[in-house]
Protein backbone atom coordinates (compact mmCIF):
# COMPACT_ATOMS: atom_id res chain seq x y z
CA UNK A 1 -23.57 -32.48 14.90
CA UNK A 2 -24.76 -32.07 11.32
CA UNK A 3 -26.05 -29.33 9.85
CA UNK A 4 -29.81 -29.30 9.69
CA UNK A 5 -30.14 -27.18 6.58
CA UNK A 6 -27.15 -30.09 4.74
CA UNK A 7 -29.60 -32.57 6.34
CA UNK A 8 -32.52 -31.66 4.20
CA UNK A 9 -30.69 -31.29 1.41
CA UNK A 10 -28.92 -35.01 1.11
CA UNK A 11 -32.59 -35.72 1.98
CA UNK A 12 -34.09 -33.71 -0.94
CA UNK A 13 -31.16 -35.35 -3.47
CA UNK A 14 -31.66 -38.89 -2.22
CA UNK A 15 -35.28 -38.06 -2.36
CA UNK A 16 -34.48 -36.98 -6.43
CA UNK A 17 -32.10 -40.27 -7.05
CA UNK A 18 -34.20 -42.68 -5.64
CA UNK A 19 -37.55 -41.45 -7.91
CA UNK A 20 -35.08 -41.23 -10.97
CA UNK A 21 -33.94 -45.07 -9.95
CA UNK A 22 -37.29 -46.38 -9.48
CA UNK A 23 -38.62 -44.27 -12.85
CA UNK A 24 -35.61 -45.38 -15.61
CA UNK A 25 -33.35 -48.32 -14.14
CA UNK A 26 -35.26 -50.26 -11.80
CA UNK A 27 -37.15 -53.48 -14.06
CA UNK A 28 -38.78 -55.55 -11.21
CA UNK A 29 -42.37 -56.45 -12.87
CA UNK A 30 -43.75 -56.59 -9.13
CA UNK A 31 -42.77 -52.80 -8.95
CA UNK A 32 -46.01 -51.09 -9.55
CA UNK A 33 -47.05 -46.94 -9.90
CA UNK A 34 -44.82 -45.52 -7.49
CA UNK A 35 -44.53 -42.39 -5.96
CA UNK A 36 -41.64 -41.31 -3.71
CA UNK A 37 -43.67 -38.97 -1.30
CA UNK A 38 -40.88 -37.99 1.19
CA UNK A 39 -37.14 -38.86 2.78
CA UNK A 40 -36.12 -38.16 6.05
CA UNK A 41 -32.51 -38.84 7.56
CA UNK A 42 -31.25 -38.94 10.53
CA UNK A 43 -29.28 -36.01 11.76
CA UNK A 44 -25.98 -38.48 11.69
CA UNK A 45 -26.76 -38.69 7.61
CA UNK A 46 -26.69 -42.54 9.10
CA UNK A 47 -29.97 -44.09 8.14
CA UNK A 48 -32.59 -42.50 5.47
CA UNK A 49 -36.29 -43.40 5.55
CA UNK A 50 -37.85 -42.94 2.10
CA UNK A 51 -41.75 -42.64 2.01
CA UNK A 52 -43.83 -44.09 -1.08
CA UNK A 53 -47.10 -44.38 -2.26
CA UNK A 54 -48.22 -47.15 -4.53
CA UNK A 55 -51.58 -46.82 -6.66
CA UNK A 56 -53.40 -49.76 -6.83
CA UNK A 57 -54.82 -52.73 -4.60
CA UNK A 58 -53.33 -54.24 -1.57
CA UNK A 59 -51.61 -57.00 -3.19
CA UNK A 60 -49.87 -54.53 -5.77
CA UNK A 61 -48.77 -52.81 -2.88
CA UNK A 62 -47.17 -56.04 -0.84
CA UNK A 63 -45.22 -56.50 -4.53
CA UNK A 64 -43.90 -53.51 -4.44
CA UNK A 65 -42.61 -53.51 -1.42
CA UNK A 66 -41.04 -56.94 -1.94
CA UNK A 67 -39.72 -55.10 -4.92
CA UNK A 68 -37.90 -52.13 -3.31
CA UNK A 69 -36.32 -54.39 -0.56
CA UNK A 70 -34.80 -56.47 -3.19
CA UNK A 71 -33.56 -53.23 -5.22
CA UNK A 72 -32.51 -51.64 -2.15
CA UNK A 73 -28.90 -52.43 -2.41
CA UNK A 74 -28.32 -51.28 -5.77
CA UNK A 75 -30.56 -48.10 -5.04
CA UNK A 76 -27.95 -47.30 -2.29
CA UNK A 77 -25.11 -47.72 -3.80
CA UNK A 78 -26.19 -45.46 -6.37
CA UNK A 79 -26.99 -43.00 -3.90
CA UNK A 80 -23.59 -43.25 -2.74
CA UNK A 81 -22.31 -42.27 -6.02
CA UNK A 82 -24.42 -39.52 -6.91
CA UNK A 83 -24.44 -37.53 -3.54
CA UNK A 84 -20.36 -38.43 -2.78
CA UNK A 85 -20.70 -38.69 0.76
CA UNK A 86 -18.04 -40.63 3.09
CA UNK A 87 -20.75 -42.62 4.58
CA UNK A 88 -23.50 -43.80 2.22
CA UNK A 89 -26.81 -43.63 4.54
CA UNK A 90 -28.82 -47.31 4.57
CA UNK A 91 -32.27 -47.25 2.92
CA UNK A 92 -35.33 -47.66 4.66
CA UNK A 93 -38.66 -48.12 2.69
CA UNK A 94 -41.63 -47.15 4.06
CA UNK A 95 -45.29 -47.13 2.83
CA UNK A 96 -46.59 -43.40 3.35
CA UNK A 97 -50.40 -43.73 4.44
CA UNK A 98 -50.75 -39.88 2.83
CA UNK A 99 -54.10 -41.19 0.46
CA UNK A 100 -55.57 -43.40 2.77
CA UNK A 101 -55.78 -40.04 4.99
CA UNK A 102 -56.40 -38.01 2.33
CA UNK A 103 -59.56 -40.07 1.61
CA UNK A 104 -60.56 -40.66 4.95
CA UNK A 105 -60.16 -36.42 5.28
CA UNK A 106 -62.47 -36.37 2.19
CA UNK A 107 -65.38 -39.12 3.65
CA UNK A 108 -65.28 -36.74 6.92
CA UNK A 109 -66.26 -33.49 5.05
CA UNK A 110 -68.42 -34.96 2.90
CA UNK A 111 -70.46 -36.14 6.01
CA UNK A 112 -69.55 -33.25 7.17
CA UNK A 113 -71.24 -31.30 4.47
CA UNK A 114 -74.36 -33.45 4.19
CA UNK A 115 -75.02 -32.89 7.60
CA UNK A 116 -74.88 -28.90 7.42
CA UNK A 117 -77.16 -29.35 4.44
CA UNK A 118 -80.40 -31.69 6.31
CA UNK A 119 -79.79 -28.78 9.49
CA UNK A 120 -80.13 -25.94 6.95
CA UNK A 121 -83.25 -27.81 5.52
CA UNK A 122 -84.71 -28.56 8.60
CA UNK A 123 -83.85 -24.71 9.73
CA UNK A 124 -85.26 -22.96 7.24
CA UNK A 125 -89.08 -24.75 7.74
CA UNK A 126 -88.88 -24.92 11.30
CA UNK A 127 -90.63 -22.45 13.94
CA UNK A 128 -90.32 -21.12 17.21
CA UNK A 129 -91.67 -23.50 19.93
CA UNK A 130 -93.06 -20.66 21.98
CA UNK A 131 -94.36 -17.31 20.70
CA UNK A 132 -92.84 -15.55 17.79
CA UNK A 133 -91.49 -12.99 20.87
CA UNK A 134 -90.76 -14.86 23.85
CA UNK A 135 -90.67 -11.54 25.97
CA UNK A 136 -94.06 -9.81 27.84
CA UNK A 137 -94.84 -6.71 26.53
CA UNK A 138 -97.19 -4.97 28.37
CA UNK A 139 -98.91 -1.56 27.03
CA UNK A 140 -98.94 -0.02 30.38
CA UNK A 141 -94.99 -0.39 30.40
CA UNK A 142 -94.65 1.38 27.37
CA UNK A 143 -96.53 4.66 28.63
CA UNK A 144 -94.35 4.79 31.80
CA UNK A 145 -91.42 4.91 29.52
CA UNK A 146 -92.03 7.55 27.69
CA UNK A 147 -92.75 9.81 30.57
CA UNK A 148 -89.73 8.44 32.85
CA UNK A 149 -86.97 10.44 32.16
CA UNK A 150 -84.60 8.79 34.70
CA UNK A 151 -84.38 11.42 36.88
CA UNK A 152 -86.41 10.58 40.00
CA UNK A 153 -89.37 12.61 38.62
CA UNK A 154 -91.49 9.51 37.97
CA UNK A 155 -92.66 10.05 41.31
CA UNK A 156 -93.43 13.41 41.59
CA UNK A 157 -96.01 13.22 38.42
CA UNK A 158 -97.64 10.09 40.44
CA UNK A 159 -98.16 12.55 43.33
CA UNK A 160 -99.56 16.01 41.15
């Protein structure tokens, strides 16, 4: 079993070589504005699963990744040379949905938001269906109050 804490780290540096790869050496005109959001690897350091964003439309993106699975071997192999390891983990590319979230996140709290705002408005002009107090108050109550002390001597006023 591999260390978790060595895991994350070969993760982190293959995370680091593959950015620097697809930043300086990488020359594939279908490779558009990539962003290497993540890599994970399995805890055998067998198989690594690099996460990317691309910015741009659909079609950019589909070139892109026909891009990175061409450049995958020579991405790997530099991987293997840069992080020494005995067993040079295979490359897996995957598209990282983290802005079509993010977006979809946003579009929720701005509904979200406009929402609050037409309650608010139609709070602060709105009344009370009933009365402004929806509780009987009777002015006979009130006098019996103030001489009822709690005591049981209610009665004995009633009676003198």
């Amino acid at each position: 079993m591999v260390d978790a804490a060595r895991a994350r780290k070969l993760a982190d540096r293959i995370q680091q070589i593959v950015a620097e790869m697809l930043e300086r050496r990488i020359k594939d005109p279908r490779l558009g504005f990539v962003t290497v959001t993540d890599t994970r690897i399995t805890n055998d350091l067998r198989d690594a699963t690099v996460f990317y964003t691309v910015y741009g439309t659909e079609e950019e993106r589909a070139g892109t990744a026909a891009a990175l699975e061409s450049a995958k071997g020579i991405i790997r192999s530099e991987v293997g040379r840069q992080t020494g390891v005995r067993h040079t983990p295979s490359l897996t590319f995957k598209l990282d949905s983290l802005m079509e979230n993010a977006a979809h996140i946003d579009d929720l709290l701005a509904k979200a938001r406009r929402q609050d705002a037409e309650v608010a408005a139609s709070a602060a002009t709105a009344k009370h269906a009933g009365d402004a107090n929806p509780y009987k108050e009777d002015a006979d109550d009130d006098e019996e109050e103030d001489g009822d002390d709690g005591t049981g001597g209610g009665a004995a006023r009633a009676s003198s």
